[in-house]
PDB file of N, CA and C in Angstrom:
ATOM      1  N   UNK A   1      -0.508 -26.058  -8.869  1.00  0.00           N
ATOM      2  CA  UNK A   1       0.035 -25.230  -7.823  1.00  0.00           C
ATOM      3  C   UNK A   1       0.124 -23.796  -8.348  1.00  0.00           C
ATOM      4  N   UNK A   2       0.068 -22.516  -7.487  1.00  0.00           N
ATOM      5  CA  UNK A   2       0.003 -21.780  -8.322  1.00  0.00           C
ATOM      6  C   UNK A   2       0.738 -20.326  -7.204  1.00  0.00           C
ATOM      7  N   UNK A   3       0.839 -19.260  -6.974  1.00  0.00           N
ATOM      8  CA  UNK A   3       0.905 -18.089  -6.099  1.00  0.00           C
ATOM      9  C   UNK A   3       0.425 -17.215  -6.347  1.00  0.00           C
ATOM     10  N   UNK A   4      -0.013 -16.072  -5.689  1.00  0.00           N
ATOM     11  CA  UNK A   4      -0.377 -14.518  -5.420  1.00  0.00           C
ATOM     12  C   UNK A   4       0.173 -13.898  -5.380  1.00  0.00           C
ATOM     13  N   UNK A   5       0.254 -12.734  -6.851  1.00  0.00           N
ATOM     14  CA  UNK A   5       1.171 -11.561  -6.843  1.00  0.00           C
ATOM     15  C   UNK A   5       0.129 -10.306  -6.045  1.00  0.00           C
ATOM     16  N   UNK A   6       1.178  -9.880  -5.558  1.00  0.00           N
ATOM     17  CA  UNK A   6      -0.232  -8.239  -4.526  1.00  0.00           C
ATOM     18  C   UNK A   6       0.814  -7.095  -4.773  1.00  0.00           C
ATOM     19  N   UNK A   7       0.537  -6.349  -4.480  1.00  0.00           N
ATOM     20  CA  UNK A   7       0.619  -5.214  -4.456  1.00  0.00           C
ATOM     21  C   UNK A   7      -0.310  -3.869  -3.386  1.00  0.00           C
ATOM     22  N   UNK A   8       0.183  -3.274  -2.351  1.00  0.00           N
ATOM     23  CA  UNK A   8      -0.363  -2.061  -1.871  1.00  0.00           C
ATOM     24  C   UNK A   8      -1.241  -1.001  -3.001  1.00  0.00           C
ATOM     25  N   UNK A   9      -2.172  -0.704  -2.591  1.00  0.00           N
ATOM     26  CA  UNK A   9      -2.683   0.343  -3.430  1.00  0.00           C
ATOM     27  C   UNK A   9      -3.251   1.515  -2.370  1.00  0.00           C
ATOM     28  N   UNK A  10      -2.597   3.029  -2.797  1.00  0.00           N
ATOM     29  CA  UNK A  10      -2.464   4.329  -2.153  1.00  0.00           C
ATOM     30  C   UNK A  10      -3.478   5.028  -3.295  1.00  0.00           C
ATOM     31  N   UNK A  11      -3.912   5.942  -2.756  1.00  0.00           N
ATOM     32  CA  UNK A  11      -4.561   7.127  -2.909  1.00  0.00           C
ATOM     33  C   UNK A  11      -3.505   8.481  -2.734  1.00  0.00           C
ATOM     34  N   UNK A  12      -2.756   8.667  -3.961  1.00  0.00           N
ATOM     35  CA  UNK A  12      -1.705   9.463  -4.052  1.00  0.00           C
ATOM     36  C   UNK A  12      -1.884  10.792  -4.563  1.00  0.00           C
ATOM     37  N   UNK A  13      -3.211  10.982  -4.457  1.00  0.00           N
ATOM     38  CA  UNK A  13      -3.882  12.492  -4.816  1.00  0.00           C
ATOM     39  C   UNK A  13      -4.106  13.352  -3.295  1.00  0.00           C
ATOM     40  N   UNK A  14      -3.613  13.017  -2.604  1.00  0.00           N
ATOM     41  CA  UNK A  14      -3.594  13.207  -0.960  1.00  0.00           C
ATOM     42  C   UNK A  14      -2.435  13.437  -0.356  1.00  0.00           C
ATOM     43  N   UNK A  15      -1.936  14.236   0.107  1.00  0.00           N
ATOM     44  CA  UNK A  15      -1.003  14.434   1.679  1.00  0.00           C
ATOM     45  C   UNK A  15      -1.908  14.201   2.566  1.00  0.00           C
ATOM     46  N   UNK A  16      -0.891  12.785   3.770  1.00  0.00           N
ATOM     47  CA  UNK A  16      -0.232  11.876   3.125  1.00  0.00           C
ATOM     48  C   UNK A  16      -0.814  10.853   2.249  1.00  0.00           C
ATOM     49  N   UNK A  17       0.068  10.278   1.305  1.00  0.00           N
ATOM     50  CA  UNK A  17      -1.086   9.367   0.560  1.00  0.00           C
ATOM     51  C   UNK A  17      -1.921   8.087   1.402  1.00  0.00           C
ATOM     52  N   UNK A  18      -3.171   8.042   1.081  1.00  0.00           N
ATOM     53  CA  UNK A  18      -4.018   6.997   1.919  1.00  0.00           C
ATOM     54  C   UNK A  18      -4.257   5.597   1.643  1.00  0.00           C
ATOM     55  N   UNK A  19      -3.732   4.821   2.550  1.00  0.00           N
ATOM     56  CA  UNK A  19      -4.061   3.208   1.820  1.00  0.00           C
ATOM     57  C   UNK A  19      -4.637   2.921   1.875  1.00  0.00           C
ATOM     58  N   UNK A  20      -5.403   2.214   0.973  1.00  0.00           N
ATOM     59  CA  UNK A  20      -6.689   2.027   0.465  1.00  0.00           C
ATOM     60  C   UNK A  20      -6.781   0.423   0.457  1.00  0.00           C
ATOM     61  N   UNK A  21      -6.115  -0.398   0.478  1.00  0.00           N
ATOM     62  CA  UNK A  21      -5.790  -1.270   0.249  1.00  0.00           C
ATOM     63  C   UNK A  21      -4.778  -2.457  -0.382  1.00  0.00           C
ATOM     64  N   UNK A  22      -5.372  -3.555  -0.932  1.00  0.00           N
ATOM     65  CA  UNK A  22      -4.583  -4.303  -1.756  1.00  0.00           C
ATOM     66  C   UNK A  22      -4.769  -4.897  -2.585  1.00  0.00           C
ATOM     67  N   UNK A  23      -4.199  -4.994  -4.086  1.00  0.00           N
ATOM     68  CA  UNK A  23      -4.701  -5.668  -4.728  1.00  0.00           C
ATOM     69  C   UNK A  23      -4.000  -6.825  -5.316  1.00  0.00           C
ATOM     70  N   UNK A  24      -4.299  -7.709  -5.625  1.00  0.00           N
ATOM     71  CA  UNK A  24      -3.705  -9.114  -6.176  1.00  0.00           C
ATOM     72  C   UNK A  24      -4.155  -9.546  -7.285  1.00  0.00           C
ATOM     73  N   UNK A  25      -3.330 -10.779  -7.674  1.00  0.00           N
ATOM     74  CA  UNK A  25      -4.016 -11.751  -8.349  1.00  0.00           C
ATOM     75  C   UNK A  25      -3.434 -13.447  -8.190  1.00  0.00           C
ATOM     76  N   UNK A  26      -3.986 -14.243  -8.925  1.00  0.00           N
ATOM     77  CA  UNK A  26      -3.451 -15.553  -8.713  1.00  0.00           C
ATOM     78  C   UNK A  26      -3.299 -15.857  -9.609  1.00  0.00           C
ATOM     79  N   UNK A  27      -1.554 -16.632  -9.805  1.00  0.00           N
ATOM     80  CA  UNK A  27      -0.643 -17.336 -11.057  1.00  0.00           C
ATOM     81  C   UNK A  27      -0.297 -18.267 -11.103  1.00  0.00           C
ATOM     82  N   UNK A  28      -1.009 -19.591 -11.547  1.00  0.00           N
ATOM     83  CA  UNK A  28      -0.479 -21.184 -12.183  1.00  0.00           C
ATOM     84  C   UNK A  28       0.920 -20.922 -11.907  1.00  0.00           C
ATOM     85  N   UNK A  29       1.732 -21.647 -11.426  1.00  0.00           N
ATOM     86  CA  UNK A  29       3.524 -21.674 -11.658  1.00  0.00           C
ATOM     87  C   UNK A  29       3.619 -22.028 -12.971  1.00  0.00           C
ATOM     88  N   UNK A  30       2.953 -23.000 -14.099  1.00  0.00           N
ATOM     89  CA  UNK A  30       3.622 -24.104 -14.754  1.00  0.00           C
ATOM     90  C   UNK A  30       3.432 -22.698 -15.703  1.00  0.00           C
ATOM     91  N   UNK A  31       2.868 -21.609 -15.556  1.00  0.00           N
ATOM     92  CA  UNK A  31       3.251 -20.479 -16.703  1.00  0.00           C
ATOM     93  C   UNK A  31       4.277 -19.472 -16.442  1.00  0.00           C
ATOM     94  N   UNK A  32       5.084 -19.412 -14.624  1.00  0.00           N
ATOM     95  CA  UNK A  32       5.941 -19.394 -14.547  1.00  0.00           C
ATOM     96  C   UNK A  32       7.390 -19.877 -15.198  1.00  0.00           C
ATOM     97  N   UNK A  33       6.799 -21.388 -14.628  1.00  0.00           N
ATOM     98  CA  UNK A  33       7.520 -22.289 -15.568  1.00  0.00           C
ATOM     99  C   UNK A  33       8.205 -22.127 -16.986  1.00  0.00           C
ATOM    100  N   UNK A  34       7.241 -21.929 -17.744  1.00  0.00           N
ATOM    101  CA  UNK A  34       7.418 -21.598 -19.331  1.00  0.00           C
ATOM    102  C   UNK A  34       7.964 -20.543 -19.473  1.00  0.00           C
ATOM    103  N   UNK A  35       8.024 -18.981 -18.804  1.00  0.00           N
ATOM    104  CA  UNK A  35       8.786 -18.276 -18.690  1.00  0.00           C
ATOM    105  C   UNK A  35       9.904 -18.240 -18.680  1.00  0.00           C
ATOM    106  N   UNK A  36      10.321 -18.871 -17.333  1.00  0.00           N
ATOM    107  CA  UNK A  36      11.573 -18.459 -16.344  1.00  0.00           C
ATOM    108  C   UNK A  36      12.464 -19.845 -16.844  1.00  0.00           C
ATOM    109  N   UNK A  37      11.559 -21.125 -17.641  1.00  0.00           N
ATOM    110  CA  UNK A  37      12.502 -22.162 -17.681  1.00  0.00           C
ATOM    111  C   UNK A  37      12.990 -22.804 -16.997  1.00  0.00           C
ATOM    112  N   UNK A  38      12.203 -23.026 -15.693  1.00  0.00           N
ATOM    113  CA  UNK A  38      12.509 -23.720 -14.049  1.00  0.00           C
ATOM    114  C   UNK A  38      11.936 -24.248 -13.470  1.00  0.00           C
ATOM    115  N   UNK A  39      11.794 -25.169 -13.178  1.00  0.00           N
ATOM    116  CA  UNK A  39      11.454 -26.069 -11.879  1.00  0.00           C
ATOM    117  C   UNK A  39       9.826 -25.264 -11.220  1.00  0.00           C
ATOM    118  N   UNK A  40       8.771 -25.524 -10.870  1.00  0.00           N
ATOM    119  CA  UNK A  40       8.300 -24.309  -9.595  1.00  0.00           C
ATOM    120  C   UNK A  40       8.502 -24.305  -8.686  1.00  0.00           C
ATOM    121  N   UNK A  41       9.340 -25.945  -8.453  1.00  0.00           N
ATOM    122  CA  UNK A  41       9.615 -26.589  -7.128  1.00  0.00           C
ATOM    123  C   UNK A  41      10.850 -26.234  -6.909  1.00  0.00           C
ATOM    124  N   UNK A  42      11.580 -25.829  -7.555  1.00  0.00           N
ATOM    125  CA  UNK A  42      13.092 -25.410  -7.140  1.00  0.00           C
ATOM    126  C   UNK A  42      13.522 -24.770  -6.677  1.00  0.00           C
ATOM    127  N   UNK A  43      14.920 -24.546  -5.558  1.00  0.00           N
ATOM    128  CA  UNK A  43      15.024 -23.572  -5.041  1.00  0.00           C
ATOM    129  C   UNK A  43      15.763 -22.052  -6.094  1.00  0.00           C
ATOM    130  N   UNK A  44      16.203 -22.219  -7.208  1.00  0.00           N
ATOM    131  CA  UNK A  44      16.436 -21.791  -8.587  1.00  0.00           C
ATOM    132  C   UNK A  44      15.386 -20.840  -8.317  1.00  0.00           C
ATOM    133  N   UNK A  45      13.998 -21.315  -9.123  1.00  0.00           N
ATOM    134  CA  UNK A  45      12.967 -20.781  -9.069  1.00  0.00           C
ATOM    135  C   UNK A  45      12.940 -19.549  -8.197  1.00  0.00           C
ATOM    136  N   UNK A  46      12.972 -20.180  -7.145  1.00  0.00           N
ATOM    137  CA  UNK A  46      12.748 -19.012  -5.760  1.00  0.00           C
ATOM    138  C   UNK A  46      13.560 -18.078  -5.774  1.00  0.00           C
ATOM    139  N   UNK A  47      14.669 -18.169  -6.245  1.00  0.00           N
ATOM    140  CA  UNK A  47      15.939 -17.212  -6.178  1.00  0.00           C
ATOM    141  C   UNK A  47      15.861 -16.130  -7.451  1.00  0.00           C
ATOM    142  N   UNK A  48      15.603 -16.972  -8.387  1.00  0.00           N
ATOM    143  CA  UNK A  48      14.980 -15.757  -9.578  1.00  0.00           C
ATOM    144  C   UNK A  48      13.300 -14.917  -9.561  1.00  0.00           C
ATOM    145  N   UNK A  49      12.845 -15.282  -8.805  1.00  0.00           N
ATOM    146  CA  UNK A  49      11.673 -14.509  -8.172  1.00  0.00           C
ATOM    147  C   UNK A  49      12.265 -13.247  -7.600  1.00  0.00           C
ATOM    148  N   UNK A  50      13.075 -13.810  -6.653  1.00  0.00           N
ATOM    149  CA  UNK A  50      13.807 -12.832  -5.652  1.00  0.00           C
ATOM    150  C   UNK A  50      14.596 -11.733  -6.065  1.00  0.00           C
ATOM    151  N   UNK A  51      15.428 -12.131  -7.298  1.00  0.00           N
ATOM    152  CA  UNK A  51      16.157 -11.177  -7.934  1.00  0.00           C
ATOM    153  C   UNK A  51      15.279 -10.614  -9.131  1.00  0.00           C
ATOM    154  N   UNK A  52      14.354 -11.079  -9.392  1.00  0.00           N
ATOM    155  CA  UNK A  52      13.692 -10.373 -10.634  1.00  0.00           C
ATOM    156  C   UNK A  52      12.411  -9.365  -9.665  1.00  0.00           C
ATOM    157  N   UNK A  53      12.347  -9.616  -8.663  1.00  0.00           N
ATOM    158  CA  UNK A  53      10.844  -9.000  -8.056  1.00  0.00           C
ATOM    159  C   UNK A  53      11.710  -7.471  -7.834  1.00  0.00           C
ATOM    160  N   UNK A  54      10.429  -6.232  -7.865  1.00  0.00           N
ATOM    161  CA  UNK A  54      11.218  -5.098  -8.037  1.00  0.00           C
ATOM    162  C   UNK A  54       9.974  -4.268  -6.824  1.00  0.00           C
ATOM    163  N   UNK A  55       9.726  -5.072  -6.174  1.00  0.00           N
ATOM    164  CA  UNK A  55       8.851  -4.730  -4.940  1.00  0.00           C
ATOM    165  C   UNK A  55       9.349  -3.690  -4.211  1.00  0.00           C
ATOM    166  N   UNK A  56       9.347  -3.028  -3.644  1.00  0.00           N
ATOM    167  CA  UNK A  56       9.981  -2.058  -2.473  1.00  0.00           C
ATOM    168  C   UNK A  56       8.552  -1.194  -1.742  1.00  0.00           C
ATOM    169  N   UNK A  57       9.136  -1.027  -0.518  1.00  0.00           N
ATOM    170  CA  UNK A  57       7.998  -0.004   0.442  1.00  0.00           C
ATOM    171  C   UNK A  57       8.121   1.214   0.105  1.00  0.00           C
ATOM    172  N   UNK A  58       6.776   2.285  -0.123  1.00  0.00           N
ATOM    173  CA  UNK A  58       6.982   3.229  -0.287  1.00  0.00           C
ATOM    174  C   UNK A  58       7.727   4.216   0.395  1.00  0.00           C
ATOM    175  N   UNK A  59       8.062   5.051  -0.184  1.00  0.00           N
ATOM    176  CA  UNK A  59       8.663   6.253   0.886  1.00  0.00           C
ATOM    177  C   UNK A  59       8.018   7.559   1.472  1.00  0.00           C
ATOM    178  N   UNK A  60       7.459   7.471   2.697  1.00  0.00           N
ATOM    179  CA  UNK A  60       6.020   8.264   2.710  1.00  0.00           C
ATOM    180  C   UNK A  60       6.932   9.049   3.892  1.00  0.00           C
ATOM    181  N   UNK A  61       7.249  10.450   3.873  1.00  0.00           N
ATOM    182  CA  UNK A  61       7.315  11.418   5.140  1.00  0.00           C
ATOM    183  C   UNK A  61       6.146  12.073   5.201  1.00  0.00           C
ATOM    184  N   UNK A  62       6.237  11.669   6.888  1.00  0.00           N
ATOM    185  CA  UNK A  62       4.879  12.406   7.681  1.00  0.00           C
ATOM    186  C   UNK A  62       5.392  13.595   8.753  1.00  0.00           C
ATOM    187  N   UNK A  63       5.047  14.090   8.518  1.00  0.00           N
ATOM    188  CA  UNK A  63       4.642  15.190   9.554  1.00  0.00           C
ATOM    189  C   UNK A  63       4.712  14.725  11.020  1.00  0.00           C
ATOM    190  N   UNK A  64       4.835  15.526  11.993  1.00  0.00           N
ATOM    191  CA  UNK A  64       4.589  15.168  13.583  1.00  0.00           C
ATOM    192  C   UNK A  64       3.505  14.778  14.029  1.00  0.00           C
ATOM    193  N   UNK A  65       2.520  15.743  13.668  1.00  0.00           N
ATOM    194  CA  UNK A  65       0.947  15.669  13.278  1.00  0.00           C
ATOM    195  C   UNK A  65       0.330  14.621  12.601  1.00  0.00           C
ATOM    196  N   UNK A  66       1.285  14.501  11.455  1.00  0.00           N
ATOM    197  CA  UNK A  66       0.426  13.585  10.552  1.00  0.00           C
ATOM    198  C   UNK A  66       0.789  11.967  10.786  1.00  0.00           C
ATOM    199  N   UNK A  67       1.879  11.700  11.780  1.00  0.00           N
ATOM    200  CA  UNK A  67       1.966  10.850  12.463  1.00  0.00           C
ATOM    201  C   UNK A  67       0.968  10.854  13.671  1.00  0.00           C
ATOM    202  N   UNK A  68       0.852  11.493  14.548  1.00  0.00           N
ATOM    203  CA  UNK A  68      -0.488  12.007  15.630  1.00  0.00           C
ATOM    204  C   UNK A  68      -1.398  11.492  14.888  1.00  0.00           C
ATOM    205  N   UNK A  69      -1.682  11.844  13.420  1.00  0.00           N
ATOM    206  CA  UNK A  69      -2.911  11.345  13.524  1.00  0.00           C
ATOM    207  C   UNK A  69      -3.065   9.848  12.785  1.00  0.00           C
ATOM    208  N   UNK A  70      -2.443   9.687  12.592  1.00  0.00           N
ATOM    209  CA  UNK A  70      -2.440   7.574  12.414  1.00  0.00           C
ATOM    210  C   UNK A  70      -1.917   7.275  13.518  1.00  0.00           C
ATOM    211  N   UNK A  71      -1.351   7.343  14.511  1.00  0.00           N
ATOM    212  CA  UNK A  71      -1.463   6.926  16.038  1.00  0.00           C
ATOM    213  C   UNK A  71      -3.332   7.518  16.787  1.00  0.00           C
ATOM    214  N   UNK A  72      -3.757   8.350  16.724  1.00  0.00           N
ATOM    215  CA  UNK A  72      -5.386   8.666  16.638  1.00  0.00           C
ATOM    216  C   UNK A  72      -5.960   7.468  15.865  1.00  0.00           C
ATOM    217  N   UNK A  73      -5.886   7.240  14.770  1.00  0.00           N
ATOM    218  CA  UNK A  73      -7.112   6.470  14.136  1.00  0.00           C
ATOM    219  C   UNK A  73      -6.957   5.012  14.385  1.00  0.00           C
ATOM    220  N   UNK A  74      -6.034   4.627  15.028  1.00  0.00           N
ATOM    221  CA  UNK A  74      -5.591   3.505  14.737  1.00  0.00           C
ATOM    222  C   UNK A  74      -5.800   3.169  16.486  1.00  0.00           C
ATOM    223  N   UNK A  75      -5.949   4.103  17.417  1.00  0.00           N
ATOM    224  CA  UNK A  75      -6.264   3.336  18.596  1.00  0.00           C
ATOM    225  C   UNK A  75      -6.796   4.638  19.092  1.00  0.00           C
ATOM    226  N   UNK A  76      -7.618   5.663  19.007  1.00  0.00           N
ATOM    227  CA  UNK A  76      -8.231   6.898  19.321  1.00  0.00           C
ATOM    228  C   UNK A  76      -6.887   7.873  20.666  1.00  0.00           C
ATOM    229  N   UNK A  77      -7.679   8.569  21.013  1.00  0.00           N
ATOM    230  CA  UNK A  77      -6.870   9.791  21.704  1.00  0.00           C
ATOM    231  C   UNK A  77      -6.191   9.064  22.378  1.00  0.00           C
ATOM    232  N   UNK A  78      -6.516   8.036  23.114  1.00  0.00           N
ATOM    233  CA  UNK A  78      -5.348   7.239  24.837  1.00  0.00           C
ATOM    234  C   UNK A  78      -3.735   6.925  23.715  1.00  0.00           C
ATOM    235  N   UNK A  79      -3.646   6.674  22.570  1.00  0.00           N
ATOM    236  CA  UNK A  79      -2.828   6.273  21.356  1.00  0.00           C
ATOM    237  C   UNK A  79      -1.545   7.569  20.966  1.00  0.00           C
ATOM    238  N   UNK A  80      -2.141   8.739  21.299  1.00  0.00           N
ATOM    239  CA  UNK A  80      -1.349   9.592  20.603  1.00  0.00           C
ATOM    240  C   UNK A  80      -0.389  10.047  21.933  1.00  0.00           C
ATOM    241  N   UNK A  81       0.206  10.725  21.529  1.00  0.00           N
ATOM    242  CA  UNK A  81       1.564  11.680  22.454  1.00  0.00           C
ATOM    243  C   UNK A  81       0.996  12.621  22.930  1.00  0.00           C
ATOM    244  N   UNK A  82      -0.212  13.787  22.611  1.00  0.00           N
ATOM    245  CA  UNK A  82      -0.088  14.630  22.351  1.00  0.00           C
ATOM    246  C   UNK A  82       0.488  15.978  22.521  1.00  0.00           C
ATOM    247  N   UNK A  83       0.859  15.950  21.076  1.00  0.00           N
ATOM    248  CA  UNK A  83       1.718  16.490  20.180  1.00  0.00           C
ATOM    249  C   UNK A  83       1.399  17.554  19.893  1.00  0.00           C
ATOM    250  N   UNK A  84       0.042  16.988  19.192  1.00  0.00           N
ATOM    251  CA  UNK A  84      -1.179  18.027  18.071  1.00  0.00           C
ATOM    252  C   UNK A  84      -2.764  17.889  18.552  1.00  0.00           C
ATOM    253  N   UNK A  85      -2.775  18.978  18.451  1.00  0.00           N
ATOM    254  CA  UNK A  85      -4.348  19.245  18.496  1.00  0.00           C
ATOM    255  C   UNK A  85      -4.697  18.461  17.695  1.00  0.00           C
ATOM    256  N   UNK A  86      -6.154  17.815  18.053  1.00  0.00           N
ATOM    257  CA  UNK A  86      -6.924  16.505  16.911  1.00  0.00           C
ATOM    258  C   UNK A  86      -7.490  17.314  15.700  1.00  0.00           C
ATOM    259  N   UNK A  87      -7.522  18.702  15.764  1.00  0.00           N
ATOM    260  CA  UNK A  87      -7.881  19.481  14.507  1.00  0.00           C
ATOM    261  C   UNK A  87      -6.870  19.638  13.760  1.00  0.00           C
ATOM    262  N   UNK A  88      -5.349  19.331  14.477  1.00  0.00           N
ATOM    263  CA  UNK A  88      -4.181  19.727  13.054  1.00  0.00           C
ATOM    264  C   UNK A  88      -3.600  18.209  12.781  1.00  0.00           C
ATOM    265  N   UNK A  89      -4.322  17.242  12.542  1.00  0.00           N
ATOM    266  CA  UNK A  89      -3.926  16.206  11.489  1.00  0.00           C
ATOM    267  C   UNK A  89      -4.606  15.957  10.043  1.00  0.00           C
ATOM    268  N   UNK A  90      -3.484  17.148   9.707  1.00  0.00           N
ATOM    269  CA  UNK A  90      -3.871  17.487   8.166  1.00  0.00           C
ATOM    270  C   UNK A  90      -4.121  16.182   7.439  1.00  0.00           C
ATOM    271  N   UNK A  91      -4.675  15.371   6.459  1.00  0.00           N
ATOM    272  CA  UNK A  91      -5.157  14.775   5.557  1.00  0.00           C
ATOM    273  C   UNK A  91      -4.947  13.263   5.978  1.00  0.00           C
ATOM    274  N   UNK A  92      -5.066  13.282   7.655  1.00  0.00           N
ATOM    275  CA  UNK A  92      -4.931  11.760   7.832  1.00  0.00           C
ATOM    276  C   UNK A  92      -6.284  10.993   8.450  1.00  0.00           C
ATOM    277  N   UNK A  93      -7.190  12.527   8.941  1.00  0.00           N
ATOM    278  CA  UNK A  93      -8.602  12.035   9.163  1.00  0.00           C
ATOM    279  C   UNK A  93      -9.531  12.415   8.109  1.00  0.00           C
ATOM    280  N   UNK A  94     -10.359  11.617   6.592  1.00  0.00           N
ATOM    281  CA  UNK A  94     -10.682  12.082   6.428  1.00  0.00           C
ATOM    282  C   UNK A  94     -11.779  12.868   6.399  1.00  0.00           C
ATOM    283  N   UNK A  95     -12.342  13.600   5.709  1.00  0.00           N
ATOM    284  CA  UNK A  95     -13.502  14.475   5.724  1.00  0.00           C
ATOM    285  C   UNK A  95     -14.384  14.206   4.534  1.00  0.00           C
ATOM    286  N   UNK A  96     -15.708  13.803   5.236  1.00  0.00           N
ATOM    287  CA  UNK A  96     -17.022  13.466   4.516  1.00  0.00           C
ATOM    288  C   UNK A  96     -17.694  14.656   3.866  1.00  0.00           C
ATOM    289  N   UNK A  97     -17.880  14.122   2.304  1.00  0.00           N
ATOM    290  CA  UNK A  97     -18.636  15.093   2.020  1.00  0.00           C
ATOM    291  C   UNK A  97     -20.152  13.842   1.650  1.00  0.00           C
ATOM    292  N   UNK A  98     -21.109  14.755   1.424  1.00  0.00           N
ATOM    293  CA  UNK A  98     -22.341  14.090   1.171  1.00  0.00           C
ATOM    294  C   UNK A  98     -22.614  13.658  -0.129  1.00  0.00           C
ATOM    295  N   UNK A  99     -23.321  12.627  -0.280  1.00  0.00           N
ATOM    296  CA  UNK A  99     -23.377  12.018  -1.638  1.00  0.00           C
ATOM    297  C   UNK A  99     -21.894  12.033  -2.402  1.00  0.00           C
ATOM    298  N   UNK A 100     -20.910  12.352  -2.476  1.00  0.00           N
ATOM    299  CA  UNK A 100     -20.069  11.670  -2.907  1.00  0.00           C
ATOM    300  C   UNK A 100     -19.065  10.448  -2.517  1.00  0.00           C
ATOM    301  N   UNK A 101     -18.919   9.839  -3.349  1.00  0.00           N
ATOM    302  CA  UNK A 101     -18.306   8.736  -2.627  1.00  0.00           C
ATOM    303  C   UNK A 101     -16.802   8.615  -2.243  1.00  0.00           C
ATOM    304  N   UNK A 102     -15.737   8.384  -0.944  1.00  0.00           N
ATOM    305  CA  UNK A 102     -14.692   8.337  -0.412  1.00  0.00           C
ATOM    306  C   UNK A 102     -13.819   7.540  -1.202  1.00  0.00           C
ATOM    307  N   UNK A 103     -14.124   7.155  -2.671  1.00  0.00           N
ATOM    308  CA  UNK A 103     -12.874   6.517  -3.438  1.00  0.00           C
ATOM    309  C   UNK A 103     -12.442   7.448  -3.985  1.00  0.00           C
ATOM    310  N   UNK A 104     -10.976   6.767  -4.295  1.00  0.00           N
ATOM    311  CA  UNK A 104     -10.439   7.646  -5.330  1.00  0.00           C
ATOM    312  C   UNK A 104     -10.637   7.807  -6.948  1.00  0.00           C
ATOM    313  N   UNK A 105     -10.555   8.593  -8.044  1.00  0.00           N
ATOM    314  CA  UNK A 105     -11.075   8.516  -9.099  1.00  0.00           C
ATOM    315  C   UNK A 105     -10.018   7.932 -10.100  1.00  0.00           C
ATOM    316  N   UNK A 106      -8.665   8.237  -9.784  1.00  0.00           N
ATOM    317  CA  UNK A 106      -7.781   7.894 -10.445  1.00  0.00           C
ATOM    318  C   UNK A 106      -6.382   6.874  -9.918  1.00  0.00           C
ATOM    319  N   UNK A 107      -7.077   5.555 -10.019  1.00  0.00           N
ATOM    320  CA  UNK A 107      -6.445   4.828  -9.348  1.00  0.00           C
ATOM    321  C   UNK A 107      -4.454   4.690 -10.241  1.00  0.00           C
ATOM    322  N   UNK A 108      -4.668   5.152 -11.532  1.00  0.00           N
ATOM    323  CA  UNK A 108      -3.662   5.065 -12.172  1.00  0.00           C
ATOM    324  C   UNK A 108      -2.275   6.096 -11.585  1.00  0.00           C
ATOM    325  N   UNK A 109      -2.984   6.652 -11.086  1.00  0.00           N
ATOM    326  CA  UNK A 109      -1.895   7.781  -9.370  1.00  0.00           C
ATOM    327  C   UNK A 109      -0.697   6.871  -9.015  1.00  0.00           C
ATOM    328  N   UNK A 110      -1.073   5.177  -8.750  1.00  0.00           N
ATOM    329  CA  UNK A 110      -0.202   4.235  -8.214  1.00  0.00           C
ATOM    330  C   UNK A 110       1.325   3.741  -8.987  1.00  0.00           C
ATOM    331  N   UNK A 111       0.989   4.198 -10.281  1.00  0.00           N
ATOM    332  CA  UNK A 111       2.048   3.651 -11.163  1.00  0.00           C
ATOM    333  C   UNK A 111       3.314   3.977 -11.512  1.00  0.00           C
ATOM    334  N   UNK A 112       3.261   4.901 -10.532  1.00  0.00           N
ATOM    335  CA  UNK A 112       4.923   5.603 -10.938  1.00  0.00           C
ATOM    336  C   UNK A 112       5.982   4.927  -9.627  1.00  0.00           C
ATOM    337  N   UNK A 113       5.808   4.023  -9.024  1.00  0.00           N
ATOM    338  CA  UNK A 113       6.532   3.033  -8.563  1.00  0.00           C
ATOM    339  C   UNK A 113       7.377   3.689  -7.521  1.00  0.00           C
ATOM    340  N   UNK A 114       6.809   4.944  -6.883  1.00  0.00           N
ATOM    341  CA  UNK A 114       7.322   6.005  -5.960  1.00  0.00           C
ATOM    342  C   UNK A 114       6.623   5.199  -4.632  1.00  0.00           C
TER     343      UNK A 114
END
């Protein structure tokens, strides 16, 4: 038996930062087990997950605009208020450049647990 730890991953070289996705992995319990000294089946178990997990949602302020424009991308113009002109949603549509590629370079941006 085993679970999936994940985690959100942002592109934090950006106002606002861009999600990019998610990343995971998958963990045997019985090395839980050996850890934590518990059951995997227990409700113990579950409760020290709970108090040891240090998960939280980021804290992202947006703009009026920069809300406008993730209400835009996410269901086009019928979606938004408008608020803002579709030219002032600063860094939420982005912009193509040629031959380079739309990832980010420094995924290590994510680690300061902000």
């Amino acid at each position: 038996m085993g679970t999936t730890n994940s985690a959100p991953v942002f592109d934090r070289s950006v106002d606002p930062p861009l999600f990019l996705g998610v990343v995971a992995n998958d963990v045997y319990l019985d090395a839980f087990e050996q850890v934590l000294g518990e059951n995997a089946q227990s409700s113990t178990m579950l409760q020290r997950f709970i108090r040891l997990s240090i998960a939280q949602c980021p804290k992202i302020d947006l703009s009026e605009c920069q809300l406008e424009g993730l209400r835009y991308l996410a269901g086009g113009e019928e979606a938004t208020c408008g608020i803002c002109n579709s030219s002032d949603y600063p860094g939420i549509i982005p912009t193509e450049c040629p031959f380079k590629p739309d990832l980010p370079t420094n995924l290590w941006q994510n680690t300061d647990g902000e």
